[in-house]
PDB file of N, CA and C in Angstrom:
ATOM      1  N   UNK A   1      -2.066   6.136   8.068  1.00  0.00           N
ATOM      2  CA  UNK A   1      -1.205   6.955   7.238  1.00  0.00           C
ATOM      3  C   UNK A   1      -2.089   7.810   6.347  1.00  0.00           C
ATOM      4  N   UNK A   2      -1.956   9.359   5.830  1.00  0.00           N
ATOM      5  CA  UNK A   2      -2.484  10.078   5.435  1.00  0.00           C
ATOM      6  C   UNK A   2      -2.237   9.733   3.756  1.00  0.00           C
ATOM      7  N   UNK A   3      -3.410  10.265   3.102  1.00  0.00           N
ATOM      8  CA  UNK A   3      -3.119   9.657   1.580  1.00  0.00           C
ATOM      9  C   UNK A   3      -1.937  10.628   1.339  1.00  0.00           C
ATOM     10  N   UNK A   4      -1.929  11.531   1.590  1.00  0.00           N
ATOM     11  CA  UNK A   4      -0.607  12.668   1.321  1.00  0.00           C
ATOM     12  C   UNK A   4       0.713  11.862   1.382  1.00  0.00           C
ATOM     13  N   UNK A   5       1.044  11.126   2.743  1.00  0.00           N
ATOM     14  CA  UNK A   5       2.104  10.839   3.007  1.00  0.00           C
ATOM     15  C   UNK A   5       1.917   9.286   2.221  1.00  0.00           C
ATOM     16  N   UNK A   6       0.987   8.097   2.552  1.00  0.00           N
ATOM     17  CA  UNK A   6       0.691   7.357   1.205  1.00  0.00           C
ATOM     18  C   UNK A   6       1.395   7.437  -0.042  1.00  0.00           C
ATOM     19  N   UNK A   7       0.936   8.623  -0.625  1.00  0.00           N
ATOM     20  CA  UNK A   7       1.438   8.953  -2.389  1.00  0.00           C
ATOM     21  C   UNK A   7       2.893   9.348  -2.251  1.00  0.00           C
ATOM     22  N   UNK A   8       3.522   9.650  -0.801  1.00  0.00           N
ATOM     23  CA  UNK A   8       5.155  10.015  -1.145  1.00  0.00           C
ATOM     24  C   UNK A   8       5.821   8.520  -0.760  1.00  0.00           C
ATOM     25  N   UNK A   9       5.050   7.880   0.011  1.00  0.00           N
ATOM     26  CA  UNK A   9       5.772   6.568   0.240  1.00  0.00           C
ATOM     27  C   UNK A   9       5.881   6.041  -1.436  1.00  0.00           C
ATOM     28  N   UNK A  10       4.742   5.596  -2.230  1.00  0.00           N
ATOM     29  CA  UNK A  10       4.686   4.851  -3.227  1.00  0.00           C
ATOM     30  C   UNK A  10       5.411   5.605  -4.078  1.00  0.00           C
ATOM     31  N   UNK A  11       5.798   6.660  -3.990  1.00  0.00           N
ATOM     32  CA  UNK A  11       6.413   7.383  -4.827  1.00  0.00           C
ATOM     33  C   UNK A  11       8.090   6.744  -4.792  1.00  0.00           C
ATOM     34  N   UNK A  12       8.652   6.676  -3.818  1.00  0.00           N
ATOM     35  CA  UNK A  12       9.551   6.298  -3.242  1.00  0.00           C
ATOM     36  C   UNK A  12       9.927   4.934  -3.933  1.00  0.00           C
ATOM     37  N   UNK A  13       8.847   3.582  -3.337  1.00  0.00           N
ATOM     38  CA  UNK A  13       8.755   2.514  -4.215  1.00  0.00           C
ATOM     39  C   UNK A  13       9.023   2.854  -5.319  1.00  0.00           C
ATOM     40  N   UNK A  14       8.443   3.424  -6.692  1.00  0.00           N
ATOM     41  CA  UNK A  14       8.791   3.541  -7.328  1.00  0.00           C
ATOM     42  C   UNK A  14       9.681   3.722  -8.314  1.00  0.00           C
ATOM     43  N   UNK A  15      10.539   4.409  -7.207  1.00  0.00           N
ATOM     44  CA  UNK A  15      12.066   4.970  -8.389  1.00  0.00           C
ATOM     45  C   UNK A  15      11.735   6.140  -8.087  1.00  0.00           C
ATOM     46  N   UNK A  16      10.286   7.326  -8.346  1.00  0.00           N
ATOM     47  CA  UNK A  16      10.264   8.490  -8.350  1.00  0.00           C
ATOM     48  C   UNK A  16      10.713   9.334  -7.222  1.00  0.00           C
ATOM     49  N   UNK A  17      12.026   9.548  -7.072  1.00  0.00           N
ATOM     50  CA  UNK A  17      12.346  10.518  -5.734  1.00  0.00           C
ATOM     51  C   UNK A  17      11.802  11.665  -5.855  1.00  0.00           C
ATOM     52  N   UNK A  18      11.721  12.499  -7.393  1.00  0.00           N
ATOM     53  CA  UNK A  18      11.412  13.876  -7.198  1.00  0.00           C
ATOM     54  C   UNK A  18      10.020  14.072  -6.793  1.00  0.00           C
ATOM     55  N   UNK A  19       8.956  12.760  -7.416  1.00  0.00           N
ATOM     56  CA  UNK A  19       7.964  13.156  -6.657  1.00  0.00           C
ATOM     57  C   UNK A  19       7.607  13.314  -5.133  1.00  0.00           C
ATOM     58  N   UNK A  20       8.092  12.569  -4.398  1.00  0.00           N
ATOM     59  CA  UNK A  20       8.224  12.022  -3.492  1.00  0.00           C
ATOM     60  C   UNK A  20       8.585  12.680  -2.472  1.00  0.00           C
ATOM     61  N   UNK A  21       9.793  13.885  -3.308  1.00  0.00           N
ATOM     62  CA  UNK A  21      10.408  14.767  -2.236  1.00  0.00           C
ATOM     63  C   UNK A  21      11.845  13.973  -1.439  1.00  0.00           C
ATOM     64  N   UNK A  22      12.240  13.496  -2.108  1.00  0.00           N
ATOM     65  CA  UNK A  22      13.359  12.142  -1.573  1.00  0.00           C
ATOM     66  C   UNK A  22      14.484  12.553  -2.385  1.00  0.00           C
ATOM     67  N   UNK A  23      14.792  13.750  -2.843  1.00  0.00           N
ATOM     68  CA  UNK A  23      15.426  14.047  -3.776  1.00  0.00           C
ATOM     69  C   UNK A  23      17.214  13.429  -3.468  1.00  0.00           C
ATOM     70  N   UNK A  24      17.902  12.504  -3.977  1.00  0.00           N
ATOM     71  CA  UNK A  24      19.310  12.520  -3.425  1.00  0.00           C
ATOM     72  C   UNK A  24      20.035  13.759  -3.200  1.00  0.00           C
ATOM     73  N   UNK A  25      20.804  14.041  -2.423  1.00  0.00           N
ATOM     74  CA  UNK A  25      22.012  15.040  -2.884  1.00  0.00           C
ATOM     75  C   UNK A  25      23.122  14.295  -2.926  1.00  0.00           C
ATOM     76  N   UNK A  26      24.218  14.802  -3.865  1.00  0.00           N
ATOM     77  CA  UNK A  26      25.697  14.140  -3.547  1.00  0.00           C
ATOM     78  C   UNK A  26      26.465  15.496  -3.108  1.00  0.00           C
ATOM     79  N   UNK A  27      27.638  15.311  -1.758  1.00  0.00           N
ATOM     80  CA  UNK A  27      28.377  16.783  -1.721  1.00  0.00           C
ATOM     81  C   UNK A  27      29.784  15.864  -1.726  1.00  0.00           C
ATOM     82  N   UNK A  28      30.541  17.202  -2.323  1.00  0.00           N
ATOM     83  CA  UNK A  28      32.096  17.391  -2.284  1.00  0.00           C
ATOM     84  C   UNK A  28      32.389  15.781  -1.745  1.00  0.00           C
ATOM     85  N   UNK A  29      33.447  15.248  -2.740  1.00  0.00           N
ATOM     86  CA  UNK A  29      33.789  13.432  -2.174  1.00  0.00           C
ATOM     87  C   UNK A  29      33.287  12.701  -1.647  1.00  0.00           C
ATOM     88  N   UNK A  30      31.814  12.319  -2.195  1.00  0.00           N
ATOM     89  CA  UNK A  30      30.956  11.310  -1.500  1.00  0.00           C
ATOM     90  C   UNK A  30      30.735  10.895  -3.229  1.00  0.00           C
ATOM     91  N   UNK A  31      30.211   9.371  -3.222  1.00  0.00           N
ATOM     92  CA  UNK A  31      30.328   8.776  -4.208  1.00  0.00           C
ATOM     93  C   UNK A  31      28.719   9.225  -4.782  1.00  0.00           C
ATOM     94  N   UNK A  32      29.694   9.681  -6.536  1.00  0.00           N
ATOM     95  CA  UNK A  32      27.914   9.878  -7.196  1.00  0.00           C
ATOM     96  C   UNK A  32      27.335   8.958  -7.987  1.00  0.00           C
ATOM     97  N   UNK A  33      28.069   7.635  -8.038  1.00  0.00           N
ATOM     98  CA  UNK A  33      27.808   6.750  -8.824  1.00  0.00           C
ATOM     99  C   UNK A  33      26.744   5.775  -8.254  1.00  0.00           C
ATOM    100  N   UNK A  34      25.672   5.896  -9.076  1.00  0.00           N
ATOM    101  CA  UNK A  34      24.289   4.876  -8.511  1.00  0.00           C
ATOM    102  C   UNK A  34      24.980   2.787  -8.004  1.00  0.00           C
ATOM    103  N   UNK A  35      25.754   2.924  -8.926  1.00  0.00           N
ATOM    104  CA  UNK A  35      26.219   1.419  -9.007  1.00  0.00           C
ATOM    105  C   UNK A  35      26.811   1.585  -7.806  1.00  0.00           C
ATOM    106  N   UNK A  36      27.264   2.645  -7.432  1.00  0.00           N
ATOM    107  CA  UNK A  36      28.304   1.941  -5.991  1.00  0.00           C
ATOM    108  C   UNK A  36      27.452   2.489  -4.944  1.00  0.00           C
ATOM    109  N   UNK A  37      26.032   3.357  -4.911  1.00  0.00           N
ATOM    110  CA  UNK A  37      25.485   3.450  -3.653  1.00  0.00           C
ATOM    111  C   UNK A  37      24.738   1.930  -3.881  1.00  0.00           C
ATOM    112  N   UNK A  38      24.345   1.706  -4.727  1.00  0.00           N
ATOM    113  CA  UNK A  38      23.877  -0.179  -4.131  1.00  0.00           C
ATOM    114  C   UNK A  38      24.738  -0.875  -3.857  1.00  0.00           C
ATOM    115  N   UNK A  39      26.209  -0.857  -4.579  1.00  0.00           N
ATOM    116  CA  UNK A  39      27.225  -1.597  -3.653  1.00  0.00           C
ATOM    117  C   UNK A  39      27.150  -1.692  -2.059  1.00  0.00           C
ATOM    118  N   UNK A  40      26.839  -0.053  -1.477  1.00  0.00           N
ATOM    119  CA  UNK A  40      27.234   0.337  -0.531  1.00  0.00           C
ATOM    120  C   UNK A  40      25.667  -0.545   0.416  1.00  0.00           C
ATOM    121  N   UNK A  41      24.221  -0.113  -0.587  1.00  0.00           N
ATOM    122  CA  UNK A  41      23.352  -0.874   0.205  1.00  0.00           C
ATOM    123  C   UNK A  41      23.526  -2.090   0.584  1.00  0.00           C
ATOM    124  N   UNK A  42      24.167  -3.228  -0.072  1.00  0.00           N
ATOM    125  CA  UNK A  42      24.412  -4.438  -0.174  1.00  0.00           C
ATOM    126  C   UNK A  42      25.417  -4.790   1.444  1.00  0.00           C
ATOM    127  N   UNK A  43      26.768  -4.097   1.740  1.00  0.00           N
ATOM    128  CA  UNK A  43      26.933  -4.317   2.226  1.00  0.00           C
ATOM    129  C   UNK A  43      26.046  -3.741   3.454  1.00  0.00           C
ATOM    130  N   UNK A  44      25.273  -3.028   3.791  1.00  0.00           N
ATOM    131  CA  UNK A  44      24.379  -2.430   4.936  1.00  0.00           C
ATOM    132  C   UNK A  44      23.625  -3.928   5.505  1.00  0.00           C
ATOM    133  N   UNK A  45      22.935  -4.336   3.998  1.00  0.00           N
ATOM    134  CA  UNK A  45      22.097  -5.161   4.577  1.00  0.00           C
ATOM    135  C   UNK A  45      22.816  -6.376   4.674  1.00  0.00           C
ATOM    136  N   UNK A  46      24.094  -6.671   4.859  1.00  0.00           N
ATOM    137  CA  UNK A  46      24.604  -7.807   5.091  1.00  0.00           C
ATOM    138  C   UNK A  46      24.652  -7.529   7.238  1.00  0.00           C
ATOM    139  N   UNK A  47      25.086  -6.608   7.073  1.00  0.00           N
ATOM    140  CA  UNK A  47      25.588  -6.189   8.366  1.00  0.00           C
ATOM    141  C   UNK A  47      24.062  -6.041   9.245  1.00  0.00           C
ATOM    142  N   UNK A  48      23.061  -6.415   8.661  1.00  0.00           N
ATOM    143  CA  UNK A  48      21.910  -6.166   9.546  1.00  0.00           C
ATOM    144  C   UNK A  48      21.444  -7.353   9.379  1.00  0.00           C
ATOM    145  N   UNK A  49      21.820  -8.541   8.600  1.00  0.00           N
ATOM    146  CA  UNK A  49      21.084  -9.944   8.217  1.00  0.00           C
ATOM    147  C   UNK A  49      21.702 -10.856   9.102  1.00  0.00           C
ATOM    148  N   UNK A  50      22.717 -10.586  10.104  1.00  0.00           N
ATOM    149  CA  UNK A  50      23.585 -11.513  10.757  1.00  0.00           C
ATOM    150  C   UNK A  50      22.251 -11.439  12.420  1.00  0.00           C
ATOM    151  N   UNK A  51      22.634 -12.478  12.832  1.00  0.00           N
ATOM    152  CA  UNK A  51      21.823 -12.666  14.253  1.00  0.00           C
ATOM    153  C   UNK A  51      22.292 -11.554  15.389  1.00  0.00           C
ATOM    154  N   UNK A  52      21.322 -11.606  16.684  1.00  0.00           N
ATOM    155  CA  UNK A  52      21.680 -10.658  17.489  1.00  0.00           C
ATOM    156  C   UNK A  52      23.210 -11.522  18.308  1.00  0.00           C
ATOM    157  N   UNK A  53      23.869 -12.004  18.109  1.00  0.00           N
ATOM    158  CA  UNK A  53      24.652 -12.703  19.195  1.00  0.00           C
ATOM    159  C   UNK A  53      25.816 -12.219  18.913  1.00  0.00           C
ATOM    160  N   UNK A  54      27.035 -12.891  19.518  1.00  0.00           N
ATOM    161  CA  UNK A  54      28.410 -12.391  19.347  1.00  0.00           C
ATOM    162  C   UNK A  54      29.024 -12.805  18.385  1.00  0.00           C
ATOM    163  N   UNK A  55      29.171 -12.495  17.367  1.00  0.00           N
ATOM    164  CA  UNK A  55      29.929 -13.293  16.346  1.00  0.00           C
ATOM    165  C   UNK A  55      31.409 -12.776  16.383  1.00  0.00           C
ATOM    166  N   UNK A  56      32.825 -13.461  16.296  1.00  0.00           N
ATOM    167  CA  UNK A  56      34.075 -12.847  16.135  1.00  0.00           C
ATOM    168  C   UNK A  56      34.586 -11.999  14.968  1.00  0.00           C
ATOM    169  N   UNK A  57      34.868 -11.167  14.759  1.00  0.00           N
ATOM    170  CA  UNK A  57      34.742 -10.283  13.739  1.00  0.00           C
ATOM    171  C   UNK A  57      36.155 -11.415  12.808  1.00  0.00           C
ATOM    172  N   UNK A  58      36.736 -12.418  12.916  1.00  0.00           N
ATOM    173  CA  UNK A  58      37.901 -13.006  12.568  1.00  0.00           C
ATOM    174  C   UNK A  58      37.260 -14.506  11.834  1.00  0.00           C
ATOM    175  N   UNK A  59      35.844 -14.651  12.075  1.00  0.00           N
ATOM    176  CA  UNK A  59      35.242 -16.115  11.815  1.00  0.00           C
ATOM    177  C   UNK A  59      33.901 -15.307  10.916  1.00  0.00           C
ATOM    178  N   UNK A  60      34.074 -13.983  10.795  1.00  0.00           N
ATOM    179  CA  UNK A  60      32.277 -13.193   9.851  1.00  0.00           C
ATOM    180  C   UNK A  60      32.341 -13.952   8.649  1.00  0.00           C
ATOM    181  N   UNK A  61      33.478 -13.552   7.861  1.00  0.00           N
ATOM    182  CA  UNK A  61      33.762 -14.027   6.372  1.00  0.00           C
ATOM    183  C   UNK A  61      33.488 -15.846   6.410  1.00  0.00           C
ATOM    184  N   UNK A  62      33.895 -16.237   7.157  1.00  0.00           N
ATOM    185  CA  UNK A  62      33.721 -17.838   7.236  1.00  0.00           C
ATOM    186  C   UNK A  62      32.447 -18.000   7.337  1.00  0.00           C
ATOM    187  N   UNK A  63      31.593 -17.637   8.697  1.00  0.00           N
ATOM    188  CA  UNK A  63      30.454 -17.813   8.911  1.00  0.00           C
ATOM    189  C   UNK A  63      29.145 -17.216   7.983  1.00  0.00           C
ATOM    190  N   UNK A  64      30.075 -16.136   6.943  1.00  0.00           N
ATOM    191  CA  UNK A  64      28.431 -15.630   6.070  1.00  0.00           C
ATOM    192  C   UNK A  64      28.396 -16.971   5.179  1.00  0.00           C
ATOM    193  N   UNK A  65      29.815 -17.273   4.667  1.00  0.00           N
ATOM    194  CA  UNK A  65      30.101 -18.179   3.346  1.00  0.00           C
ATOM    195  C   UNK A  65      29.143 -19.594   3.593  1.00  0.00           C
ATOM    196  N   UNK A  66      29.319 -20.149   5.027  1.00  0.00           N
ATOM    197  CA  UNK A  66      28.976 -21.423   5.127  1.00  0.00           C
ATOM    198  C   UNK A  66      27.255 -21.231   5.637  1.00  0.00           C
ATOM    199  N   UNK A  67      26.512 -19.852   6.070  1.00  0.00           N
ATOM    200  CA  UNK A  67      25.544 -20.452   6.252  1.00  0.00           C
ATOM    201  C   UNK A  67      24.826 -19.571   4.849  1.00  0.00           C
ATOM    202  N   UNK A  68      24.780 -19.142   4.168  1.00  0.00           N
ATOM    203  CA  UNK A  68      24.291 -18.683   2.670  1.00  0.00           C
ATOM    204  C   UNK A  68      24.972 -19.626   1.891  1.00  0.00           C
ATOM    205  N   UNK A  69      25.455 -20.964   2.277  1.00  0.00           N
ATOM    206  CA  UNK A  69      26.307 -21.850   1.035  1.00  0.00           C
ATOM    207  C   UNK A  69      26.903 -20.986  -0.329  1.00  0.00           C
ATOM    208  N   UNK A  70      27.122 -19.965   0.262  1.00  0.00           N
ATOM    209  CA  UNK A  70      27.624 -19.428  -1.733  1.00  0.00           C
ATOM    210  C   UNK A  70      29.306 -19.595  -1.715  1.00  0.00           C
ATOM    211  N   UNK A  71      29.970 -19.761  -2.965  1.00  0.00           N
ATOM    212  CA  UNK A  71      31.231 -19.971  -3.274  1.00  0.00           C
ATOM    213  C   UNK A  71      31.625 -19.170  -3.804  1.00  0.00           C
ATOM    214  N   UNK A  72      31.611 -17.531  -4.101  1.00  0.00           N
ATOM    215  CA  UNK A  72      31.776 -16.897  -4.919  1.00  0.00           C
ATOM    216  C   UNK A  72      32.890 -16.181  -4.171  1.00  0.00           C
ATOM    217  N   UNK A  73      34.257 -16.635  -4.742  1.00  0.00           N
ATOM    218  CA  UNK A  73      35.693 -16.222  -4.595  1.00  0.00           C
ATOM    219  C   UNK A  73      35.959 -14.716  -4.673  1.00  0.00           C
ATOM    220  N   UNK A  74      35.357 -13.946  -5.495  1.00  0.00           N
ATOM    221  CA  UNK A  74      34.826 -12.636  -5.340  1.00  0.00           C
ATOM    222  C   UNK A  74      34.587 -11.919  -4.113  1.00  0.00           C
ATOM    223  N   UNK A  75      33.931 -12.289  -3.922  1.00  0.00           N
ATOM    224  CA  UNK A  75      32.774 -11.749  -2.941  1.00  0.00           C
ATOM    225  C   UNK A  75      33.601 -12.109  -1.348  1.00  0.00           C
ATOM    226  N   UNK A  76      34.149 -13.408  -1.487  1.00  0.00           N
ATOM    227  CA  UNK A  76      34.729 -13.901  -0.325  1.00  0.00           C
ATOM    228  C   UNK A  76      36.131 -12.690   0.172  1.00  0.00           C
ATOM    229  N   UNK A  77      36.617 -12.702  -1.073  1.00  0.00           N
ATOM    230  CA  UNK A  77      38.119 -11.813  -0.973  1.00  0.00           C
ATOM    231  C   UNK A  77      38.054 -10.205  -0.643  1.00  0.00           C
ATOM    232  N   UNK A  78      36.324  -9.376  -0.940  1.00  0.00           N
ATOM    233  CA  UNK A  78      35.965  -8.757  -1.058  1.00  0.00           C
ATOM    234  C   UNK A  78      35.645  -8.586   0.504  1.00  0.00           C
ATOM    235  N   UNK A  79      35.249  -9.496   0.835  1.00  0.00           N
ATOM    236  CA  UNK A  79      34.225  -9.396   2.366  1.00  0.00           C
ATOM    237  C   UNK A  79      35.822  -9.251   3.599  1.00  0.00           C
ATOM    238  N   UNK A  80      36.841 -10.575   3.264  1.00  0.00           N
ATOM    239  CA  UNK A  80      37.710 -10.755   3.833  1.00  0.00           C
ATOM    240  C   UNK A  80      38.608  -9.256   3.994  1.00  0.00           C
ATOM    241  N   UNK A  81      39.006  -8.924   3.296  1.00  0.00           N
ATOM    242  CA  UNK A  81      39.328  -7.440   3.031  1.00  0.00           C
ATOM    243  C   UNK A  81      38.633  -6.412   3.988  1.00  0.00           C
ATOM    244  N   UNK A  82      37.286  -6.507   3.850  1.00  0.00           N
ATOM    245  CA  UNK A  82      36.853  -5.435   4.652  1.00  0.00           C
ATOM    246  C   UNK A  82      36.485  -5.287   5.872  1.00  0.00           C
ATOM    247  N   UNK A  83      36.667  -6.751   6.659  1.00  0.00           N
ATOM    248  CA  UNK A  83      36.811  -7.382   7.954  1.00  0.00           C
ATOM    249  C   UNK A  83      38.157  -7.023   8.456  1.00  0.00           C
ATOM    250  N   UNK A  84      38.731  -6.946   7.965  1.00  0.00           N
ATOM    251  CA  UNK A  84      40.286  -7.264   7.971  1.00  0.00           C
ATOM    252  C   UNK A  84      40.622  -6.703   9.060  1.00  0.00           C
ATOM    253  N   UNK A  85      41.390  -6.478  10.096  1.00  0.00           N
ATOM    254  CA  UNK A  85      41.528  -5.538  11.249  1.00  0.00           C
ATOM    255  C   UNK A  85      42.878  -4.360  11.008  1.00  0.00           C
TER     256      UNK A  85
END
């Protein structure tokens, strides 16, 4: 990797987009709120943390809950919802 491209990666790490050249844009009805594009990361990386196999889209919400042991009624009603068919 070139130190050029180097200093825009770490830039990146950082937080610094403008250095970086990573600048966000938001257009016309896309969300500009920082809190809900990490919402939005959160669910990405749920959807990429599951195994390569078949899981039933009707057993996801069951199966994240019981193998991350978490109980958070929140999150459950939240997930259930967006499975939902």
């Amino acid at each position: 990797m070139s130190k050029e491209a180097n200093n825009s990666f770490s830039g990146c790490l950082n937080g610094d987009f403008k250095e970086a050249g990573a600048v966000p844009t938001v257009s016309a009805g896309s969300i500009s709120d920082p809190a809900s594009q990490r919402r939005k990361a959160v669910i990405l990386a749920l959807g990429k943390a599951l195994p390569d196999q078949l899981l039933l889209q009707e057993s996801l919400v069951e199966n994240y809950f019981r193998e991350t042991n978490c109980d958070d009624p929140v999150m459950r009603e939240k997930l259930e919802r967006l499975c939902s068919n």
